[in-house]
C-alpha atoms as a PDB file:
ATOM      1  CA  UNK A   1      38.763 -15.833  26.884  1.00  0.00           C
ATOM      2  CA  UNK A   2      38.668 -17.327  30.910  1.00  0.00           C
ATOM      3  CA  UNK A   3      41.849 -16.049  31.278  1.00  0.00           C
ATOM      4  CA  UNK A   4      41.057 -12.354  30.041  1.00  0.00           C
ATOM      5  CA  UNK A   5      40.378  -9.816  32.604  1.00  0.00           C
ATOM      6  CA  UNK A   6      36.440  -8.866  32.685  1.00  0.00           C
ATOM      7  CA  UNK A   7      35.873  -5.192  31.074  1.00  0.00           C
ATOM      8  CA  UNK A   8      33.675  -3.119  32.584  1.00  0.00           C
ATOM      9  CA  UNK A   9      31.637  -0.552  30.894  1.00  0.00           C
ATOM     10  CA  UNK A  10      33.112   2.966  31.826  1.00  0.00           C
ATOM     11  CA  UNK A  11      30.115   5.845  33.026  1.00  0.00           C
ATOM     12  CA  UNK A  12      29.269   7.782  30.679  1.00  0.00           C
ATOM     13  CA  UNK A  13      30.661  11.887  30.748  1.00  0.00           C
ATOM     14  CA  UNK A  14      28.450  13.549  33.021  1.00  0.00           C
ATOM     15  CA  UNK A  15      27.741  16.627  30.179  1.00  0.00           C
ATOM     16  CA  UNK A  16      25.920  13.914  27.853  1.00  0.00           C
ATOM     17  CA  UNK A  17      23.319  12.662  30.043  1.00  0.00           C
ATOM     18  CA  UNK A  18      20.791  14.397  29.421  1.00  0.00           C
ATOM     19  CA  UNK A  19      17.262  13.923  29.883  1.00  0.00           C
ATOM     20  CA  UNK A  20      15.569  13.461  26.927  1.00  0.00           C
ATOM     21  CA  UNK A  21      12.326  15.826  28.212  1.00  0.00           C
ATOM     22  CA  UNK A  22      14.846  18.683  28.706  1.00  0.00           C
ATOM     23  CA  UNK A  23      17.150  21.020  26.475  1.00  0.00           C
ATOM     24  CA  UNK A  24      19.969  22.275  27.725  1.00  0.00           C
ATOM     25  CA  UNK A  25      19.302  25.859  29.688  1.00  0.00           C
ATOM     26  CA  UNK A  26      20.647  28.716  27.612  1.00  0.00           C
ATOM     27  CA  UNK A  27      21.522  32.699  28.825  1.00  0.00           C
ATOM     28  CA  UNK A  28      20.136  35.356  27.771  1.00  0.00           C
ATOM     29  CA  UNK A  29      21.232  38.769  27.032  1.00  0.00           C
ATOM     30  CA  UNK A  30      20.392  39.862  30.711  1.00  0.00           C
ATOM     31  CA  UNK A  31      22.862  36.888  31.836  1.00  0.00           C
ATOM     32  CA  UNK A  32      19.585  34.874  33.331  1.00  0.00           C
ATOM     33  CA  UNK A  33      19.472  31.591  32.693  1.00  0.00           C
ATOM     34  CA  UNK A  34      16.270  30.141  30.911  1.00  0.00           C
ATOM     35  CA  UNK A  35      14.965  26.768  30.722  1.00  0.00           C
ATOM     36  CA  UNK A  36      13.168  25.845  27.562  1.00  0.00           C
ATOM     37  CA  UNK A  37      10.876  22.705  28.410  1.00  0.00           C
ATOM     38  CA  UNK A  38      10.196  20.433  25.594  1.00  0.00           C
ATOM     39  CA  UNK A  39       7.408  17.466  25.590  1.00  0.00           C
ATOM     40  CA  UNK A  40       6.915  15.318  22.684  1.00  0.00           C
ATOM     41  CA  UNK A  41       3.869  14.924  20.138  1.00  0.00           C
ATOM     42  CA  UNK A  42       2.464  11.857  19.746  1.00  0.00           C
ATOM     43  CA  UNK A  43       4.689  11.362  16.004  1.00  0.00           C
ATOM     44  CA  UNK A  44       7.610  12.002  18.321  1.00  0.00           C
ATOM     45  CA  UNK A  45       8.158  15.529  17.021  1.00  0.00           C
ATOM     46  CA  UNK A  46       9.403  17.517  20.422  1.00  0.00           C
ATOM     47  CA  UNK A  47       7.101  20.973  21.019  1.00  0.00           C
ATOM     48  CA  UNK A  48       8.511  23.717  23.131  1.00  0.00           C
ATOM     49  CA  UNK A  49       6.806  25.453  25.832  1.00  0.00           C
ATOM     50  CA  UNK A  50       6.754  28.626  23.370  1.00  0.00           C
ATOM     51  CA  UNK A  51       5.126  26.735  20.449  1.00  0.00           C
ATOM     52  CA  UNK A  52       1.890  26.145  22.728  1.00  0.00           C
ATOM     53  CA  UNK A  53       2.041  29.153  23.684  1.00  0.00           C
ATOM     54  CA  UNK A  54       1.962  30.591  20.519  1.00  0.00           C
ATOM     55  CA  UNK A  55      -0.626  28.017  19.480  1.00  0.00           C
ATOM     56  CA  UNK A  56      -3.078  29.083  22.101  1.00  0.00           C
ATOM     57  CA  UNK A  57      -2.819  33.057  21.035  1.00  0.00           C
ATOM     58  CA  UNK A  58      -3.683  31.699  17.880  1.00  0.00           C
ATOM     59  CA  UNK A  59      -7.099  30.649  18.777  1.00  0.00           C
ATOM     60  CA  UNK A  60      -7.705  33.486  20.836  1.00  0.00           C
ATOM     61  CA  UNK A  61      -9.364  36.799  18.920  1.00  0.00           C
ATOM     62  CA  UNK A  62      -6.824  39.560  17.795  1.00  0.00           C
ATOM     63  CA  UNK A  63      -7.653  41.838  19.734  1.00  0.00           C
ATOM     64  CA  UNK A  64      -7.288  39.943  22.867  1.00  0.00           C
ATOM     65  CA  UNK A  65      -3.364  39.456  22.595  1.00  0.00           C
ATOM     66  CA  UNK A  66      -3.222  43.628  22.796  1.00  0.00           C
ATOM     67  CA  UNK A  67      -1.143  45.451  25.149  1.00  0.00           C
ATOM     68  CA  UNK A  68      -0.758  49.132  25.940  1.00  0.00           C
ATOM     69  CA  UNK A  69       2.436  48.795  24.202  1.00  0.00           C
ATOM     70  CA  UNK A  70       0.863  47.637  20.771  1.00  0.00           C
ATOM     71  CA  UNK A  71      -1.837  50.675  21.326  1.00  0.00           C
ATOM     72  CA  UNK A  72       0.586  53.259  21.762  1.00  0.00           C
ATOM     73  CA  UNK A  73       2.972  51.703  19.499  1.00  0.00           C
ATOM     74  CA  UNK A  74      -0.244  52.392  16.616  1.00  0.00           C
ATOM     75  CA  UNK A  75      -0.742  55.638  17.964  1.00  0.00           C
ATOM     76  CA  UNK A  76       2.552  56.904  17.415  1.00  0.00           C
ATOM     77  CA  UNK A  77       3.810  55.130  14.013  1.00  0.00           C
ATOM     78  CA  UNK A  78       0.158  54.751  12.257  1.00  0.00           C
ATOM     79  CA  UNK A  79      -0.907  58.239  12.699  1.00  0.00           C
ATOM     80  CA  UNK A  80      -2.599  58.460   9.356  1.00  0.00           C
ATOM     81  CA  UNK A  81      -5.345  55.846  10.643  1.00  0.00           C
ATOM     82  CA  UNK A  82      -5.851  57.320  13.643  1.00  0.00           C
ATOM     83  CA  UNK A  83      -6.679  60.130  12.117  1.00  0.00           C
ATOM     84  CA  UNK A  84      -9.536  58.417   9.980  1.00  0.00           C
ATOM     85  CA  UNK A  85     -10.735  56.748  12.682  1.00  0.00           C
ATOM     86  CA  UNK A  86     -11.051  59.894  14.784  1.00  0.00           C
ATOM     87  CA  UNK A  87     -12.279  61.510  11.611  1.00  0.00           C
ATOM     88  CA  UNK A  88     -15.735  58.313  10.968  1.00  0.00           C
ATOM     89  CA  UNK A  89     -16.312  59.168  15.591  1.00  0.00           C
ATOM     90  CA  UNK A  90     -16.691  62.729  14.720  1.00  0.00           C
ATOM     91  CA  UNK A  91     -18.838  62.554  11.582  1.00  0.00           C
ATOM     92  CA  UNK A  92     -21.217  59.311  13.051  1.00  0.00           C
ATOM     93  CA  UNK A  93     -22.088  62.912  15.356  1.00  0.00           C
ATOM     94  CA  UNK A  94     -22.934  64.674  12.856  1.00  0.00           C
ATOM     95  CA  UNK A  95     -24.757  62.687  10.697  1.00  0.00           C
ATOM     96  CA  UNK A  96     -27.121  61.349  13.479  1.00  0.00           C
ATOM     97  CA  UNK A  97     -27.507  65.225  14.821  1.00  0.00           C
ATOM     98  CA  UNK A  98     -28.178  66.829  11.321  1.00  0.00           C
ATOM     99  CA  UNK A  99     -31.439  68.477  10.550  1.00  0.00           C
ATOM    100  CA  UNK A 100     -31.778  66.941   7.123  1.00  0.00           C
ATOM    101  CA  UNK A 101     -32.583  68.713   4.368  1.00  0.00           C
ATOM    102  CA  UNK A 102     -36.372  68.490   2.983  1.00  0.00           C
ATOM    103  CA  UNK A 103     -37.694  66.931   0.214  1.00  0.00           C
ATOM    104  CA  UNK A 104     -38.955  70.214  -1.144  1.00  0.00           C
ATOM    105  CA  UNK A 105     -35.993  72.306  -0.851  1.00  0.00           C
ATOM    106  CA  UNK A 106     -32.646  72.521  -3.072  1.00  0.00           C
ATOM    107  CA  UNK A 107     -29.470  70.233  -1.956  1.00  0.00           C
ATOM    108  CA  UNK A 108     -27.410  71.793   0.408  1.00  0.00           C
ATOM    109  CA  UNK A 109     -24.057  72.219  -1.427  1.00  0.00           C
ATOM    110  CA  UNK A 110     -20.985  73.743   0.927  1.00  0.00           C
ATOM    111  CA  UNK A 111     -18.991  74.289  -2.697  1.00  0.00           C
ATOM    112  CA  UNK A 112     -21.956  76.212  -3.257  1.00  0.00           C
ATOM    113  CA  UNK A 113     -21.577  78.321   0.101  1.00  0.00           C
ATOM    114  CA  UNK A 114     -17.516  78.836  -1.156  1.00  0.00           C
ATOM    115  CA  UNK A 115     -17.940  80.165  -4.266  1.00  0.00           C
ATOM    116  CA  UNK A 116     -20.647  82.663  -3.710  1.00  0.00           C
ATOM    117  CA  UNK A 117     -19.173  85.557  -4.576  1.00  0.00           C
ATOM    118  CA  UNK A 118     -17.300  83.946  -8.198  1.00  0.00           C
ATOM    119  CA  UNK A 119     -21.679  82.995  -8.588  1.00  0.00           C
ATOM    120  CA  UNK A 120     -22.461  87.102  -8.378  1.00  0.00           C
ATOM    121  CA  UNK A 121     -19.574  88.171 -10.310  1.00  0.00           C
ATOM    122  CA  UNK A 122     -20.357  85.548 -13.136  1.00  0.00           C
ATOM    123  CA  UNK A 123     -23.840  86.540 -12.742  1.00  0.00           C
ATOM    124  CA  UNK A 124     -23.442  90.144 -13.400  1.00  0.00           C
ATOM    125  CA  UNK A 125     -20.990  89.883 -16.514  1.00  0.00           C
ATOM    126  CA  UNK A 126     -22.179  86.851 -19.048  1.00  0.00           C
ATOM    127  CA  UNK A 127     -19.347  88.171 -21.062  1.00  0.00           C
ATOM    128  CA  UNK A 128     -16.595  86.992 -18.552  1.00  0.00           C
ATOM    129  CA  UNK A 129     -18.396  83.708 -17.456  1.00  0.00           C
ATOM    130  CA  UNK A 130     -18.634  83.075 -21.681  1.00  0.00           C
ATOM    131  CA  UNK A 131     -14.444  83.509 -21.438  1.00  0.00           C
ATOM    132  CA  UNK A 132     -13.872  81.139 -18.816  1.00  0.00           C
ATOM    133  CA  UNK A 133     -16.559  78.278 -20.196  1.00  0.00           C
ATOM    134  CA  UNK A 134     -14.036  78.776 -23.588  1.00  0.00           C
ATOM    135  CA  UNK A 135     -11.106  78.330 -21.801  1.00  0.00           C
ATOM    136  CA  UNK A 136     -12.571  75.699 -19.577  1.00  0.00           C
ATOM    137  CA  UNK A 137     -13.580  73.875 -23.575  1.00  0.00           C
ATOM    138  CA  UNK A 138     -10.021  74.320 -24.470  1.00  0.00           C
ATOM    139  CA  UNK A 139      -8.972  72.981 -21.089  1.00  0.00           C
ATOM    140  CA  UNK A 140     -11.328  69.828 -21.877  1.00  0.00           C
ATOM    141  CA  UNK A 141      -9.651  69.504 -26.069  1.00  0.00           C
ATOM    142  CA  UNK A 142      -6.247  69.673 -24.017  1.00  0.00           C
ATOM    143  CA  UNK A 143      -7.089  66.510 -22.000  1.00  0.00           C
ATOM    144  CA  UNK A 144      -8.764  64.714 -24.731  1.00  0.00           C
ATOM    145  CA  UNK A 145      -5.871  65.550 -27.209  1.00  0.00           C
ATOM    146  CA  UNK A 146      -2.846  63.639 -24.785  1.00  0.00           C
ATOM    147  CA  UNK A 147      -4.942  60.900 -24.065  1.00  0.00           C
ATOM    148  CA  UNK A 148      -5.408  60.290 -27.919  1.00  0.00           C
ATOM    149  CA  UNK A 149      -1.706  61.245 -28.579  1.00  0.00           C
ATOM    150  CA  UNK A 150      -0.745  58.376 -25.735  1.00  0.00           C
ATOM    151  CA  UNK A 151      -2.225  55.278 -28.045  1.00  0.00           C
ATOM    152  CA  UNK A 152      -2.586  56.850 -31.448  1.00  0.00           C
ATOM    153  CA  UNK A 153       0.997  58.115 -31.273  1.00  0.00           C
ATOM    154  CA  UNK A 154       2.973  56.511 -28.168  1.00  0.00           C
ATOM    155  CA  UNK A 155       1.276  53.410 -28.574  1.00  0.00           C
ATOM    156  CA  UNK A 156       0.197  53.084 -25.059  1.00  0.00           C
ATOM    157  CA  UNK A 157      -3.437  52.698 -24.743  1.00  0.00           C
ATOM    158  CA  UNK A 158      -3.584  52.694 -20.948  1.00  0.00           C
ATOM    159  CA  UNK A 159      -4.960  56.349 -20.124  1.00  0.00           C
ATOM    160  CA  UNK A 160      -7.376  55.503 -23.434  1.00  0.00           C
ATOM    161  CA  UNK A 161      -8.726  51.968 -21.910  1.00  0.00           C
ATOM    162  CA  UNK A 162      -9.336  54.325 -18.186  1.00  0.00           C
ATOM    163  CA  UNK A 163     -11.236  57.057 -20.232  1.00  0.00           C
ATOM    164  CA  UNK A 164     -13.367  54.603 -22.067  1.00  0.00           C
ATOM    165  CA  UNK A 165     -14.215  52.699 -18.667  1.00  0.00           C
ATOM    166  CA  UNK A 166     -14.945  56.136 -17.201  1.00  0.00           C
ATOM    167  CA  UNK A 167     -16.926  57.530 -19.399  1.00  0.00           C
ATOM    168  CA  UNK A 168     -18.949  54.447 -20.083  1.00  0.00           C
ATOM    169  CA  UNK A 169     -19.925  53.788 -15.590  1.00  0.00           C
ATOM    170  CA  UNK A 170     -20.606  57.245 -15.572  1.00  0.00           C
ATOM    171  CA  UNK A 171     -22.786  57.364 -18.168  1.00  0.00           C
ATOM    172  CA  UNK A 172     -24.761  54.535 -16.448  1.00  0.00           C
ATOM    173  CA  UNK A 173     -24.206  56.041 -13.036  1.00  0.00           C
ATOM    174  CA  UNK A 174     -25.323  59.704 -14.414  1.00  0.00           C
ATOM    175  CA  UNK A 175     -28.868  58.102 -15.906  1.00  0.00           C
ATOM    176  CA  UNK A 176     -29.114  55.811 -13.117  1.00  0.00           C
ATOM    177  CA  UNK A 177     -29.370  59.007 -10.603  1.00  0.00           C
ATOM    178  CA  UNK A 178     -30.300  62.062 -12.563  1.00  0.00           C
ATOM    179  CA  UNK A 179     -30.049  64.432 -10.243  1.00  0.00           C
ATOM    180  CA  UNK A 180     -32.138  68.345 -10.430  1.00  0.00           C
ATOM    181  CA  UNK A 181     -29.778  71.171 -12.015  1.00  0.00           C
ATOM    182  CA  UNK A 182     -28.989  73.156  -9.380  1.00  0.00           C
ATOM    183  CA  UNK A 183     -30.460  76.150  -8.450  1.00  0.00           C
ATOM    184  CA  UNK A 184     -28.847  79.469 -10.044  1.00  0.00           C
ATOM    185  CA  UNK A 185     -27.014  77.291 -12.899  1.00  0.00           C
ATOM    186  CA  UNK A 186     -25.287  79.224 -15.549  1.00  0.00           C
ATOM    187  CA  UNK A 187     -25.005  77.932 -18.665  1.00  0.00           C
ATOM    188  CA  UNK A 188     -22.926  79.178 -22.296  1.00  0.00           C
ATOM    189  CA  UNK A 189     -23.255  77.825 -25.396  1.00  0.00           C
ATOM    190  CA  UNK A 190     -19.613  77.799 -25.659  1.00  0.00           C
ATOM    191  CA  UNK A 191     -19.245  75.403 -22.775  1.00  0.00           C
ATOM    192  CA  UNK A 192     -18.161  71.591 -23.251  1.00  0.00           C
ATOM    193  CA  UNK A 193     -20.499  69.941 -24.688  1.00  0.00           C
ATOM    194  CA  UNK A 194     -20.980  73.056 -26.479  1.00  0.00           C
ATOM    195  CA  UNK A 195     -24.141  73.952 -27.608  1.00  0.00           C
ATOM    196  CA  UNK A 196     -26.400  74.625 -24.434  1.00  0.00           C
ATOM    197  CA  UNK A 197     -27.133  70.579 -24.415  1.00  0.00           C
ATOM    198  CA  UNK A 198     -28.047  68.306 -21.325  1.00  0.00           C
ATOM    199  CA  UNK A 199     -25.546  66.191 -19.031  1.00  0.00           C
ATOM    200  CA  UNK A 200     -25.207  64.186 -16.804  1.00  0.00           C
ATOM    201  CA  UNK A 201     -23.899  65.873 -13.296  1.00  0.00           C
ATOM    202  CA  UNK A 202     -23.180  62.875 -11.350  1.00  0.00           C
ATOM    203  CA  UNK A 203     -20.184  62.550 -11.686  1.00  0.00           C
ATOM    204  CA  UNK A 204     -17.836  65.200 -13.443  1.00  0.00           C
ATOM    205  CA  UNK A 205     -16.141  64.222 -16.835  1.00  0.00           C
ATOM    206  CA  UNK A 206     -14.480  67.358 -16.534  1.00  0.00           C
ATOM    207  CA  UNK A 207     -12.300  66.620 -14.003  1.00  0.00           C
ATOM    208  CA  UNK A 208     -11.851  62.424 -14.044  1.00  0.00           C
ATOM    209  CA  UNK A 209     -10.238  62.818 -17.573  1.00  0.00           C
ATOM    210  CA  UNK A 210      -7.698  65.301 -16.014  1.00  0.00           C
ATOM    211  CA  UNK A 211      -6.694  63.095 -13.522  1.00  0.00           C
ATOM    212  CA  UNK A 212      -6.539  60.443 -15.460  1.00  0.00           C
ATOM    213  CA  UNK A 213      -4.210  62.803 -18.065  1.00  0.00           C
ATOM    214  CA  UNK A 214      -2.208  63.850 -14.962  1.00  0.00           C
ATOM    215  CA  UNK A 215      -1.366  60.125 -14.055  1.00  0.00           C
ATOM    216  CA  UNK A 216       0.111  59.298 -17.399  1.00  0.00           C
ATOM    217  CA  UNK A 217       1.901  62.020 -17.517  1.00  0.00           C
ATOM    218  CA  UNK A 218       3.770  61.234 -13.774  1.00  0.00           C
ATOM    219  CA  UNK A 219       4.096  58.023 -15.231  1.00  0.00           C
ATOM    220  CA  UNK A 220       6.326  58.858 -18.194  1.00  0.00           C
ATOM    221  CA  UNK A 221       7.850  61.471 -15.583  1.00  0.00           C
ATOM    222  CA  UNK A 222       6.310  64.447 -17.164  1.00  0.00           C
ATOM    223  CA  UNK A 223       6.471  65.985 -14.445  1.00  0.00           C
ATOM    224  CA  UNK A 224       5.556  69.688 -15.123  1.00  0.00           C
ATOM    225  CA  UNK A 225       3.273  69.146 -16.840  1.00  0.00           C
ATOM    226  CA  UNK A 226       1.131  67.182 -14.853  1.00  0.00           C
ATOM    227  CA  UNK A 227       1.504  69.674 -12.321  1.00  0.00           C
ATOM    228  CA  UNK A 228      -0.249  72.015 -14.993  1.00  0.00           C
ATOM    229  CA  UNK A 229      -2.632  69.912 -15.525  1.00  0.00           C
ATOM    230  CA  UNK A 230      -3.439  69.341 -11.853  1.00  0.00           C
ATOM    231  CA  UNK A 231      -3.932  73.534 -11.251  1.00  0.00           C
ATOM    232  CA  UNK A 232      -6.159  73.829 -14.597  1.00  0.00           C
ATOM    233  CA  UNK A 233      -8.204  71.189 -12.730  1.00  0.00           C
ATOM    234  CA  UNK A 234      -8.212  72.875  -9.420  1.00  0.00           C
ATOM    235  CA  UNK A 235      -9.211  76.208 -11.217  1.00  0.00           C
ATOM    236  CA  UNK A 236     -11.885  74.255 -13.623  1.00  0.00           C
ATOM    237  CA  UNK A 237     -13.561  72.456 -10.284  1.00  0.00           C
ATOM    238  CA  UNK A 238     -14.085  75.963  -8.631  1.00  0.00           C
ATOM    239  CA  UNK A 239     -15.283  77.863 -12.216  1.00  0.00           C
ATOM    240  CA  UNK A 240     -18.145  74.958 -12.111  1.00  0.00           C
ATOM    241  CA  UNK A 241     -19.005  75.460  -8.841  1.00  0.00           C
ATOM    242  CA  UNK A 242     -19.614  78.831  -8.983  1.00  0.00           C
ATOM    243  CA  UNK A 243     -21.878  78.614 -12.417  1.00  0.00           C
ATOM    244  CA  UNK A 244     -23.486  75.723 -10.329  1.00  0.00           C
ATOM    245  CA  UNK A 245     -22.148  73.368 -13.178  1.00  0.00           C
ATOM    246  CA  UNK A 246     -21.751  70.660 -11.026  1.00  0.00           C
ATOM    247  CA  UNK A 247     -22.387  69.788  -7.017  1.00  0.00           C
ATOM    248  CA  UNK A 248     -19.536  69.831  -5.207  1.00  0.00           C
ATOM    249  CA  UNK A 249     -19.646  65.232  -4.886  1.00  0.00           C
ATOM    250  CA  UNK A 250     -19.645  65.602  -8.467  1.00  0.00           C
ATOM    251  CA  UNK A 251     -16.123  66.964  -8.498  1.00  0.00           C
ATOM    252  CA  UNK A 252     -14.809  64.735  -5.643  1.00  0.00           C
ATOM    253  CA  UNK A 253     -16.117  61.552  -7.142  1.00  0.00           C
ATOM    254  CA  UNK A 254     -14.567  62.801 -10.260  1.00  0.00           C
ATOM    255  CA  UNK A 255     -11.081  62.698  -8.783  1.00  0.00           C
ATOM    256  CA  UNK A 256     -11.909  59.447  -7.056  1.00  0.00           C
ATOM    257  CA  UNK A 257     -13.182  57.941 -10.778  1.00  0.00           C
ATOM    258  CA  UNK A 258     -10.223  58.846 -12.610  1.00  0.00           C
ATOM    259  CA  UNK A 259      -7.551  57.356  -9.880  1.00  0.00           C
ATOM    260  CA  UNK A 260      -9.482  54.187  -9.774  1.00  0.00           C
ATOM    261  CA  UNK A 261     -10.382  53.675 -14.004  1.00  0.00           C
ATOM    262  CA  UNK A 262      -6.672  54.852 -14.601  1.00  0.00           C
ATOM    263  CA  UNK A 263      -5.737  51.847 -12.138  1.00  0.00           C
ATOM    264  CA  UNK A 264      -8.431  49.115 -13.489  1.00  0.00           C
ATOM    265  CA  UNK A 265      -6.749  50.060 -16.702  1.00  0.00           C
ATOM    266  CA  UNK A 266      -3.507  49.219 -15.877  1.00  0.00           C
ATOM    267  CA  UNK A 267      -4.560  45.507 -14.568  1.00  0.00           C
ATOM    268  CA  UNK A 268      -6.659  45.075 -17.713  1.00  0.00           C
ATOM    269  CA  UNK A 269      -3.031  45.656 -20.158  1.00  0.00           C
ATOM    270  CA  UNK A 270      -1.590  43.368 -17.398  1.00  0.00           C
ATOM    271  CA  UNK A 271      -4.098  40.222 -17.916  1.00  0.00           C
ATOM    272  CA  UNK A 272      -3.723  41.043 -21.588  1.00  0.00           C
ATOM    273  CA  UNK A 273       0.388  41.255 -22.225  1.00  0.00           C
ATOM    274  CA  UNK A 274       1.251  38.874 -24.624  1.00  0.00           C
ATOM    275  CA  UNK A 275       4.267  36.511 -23.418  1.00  0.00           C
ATOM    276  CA  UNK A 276       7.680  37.109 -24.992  1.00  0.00           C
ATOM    277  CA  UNK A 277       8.195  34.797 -27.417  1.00  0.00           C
ATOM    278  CA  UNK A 278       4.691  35.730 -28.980  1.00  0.00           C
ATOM    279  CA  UNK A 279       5.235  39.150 -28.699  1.00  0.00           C
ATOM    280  CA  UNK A 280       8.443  39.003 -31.024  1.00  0.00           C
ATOM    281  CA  UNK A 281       6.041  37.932 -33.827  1.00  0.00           C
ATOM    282  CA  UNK A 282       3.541  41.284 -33.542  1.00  0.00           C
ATOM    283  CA  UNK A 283       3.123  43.543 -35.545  1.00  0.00           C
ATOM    284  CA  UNK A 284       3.389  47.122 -33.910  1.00  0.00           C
ATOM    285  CA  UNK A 285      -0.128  48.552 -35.048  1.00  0.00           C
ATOM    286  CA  UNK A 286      -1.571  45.836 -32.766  1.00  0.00           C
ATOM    287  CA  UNK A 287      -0.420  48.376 -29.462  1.00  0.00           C
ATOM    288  CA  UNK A 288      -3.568  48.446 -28.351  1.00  0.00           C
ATOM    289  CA  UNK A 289      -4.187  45.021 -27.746  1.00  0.00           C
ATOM    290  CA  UNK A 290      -1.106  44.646 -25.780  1.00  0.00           C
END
């Protein structure tokens, strides 16, 4: 209206105008005030000053983001890797120093070297080293026994699937390579496979299908008697080496085979379980396709 005073528009509260390319500065723990910077995108999305940076690490390599206080921060909580890693400089020496061994010569065996003096006492009494390849066959029925008791009885075919995928690679593995009986090798017709017969050395049946035994057991928490299993193992490894049964890599990939089979097993039962409602309608003799 004419006769109406004119309003005029009031300011604004100083604490709202902000600029739009700012945020407001916060305080940090050490009571110093920061300013976070802020710039828009071109979809009008604002990016702070920490966002590029973090961007730009990103494109850099890894290893070029590394301070001393990531290094020693390895060094003291990753121990276990360090280790290795000093463990690969120390043997890259050794392998590029060593006189290797000739063609015409026997393999160079340092289980060989241990177990010298168990290879002259089994030498000079066939009688005792006949005891201990019977034991060592009763050692081998145990394993086979449990494993066979786990599906035929338990109905868990797990440790039988990781002996069957054991056996069967090192079977191809042991004709692949078929390494020379070693040197000094003695043999009883009582030891597994009884009867004198050939085998394959590389690698040792012996002791993957105790390990593989062993796991199942610590799986169903038997405990004690895994840990039975694991000395008869320990005792069987150094009987062979000192008949010369097996090489001393024999026995380590052995270990090695039955950890990793007893593992592939387990994925293969869990690409194969059957989903709920189908497994209601099963009948239990079909365990072993579970």
């Amino acid at each position: 209206m004419d006769g109406a005073p004119a309003v005029l528009p009031l300011p604004l509260p100083l604490h709202n105008n902000i600029n739009n390319n700012s945020t407001p500065s916060s305080c940090t723990l050490n009571k110093r005030h920061t300013t976070t910077s802020t710039r828009t995108n071109g979809n009008g999305v604002g990016v702070t000053r920490d966002m590029v940076v973090k961007k730009e690490k990103e494109k850099r390599a890894s290893f070029m983001t590394w301070t001393v206080e990531d290094v020693a921060h390895v060094a003291k909580h990753h121990r276990v890797p360090c280790l290795f890693a000093m463990g690969l400089l120390f043997f890259m020496g050794v392998e590029y120093t060593l006189r290797m061994v000739p063609s015409s010569s026997q393999p160079f065996d340092l289980g060989f070297v241990a177990t010298r003096s168990l290879h002259r006492v089994l030498s000079a009494s066939p009688q005792l080293n006949t005891f201990l390849a019977f034991l060592n066959t009763v050692f081998v029925g145990m394993q086979t026994t449990y494993i066979l008791w786990t599906w035929l009885i338990e109905g868990r075919p797990r440790a039988t699937i990781s002996a069957l995928f054991m056996f069967t690679c090192r079977g191809i593995l042991g004709y692949s390579t078929q390494l020379p009986l070693p040197q000094g090798f003695l043999g009883s017709g009582v030891d597994f496979p009884v009867g004198n017969v050939s085998f394959f050395l590389f690698y040792s049946g012996h002791v993957a299908g105790s390990v593989i035994a062993s796991l199942d057991m610590r799986r169903m928490q038997r405990f004690e008697l895994a840990r039975t299993f694991d000395v008869l193992n320990i005792l069987q490894a150094v009987r062979l080496l000192g008949t010369r049964g097996h090489y001393t890599i024999d026995l380590a990939v052995g270990v090695g085979a039955g950890i990793l089979f007893d593992s592939l097993a387990g994925k293969y039962e869990e690409s194969k379980k059957i989903p709920p409602i189908a497994a209601a309608t099963t009948v239990s003799k079909d365990a072993f396709f579970t």
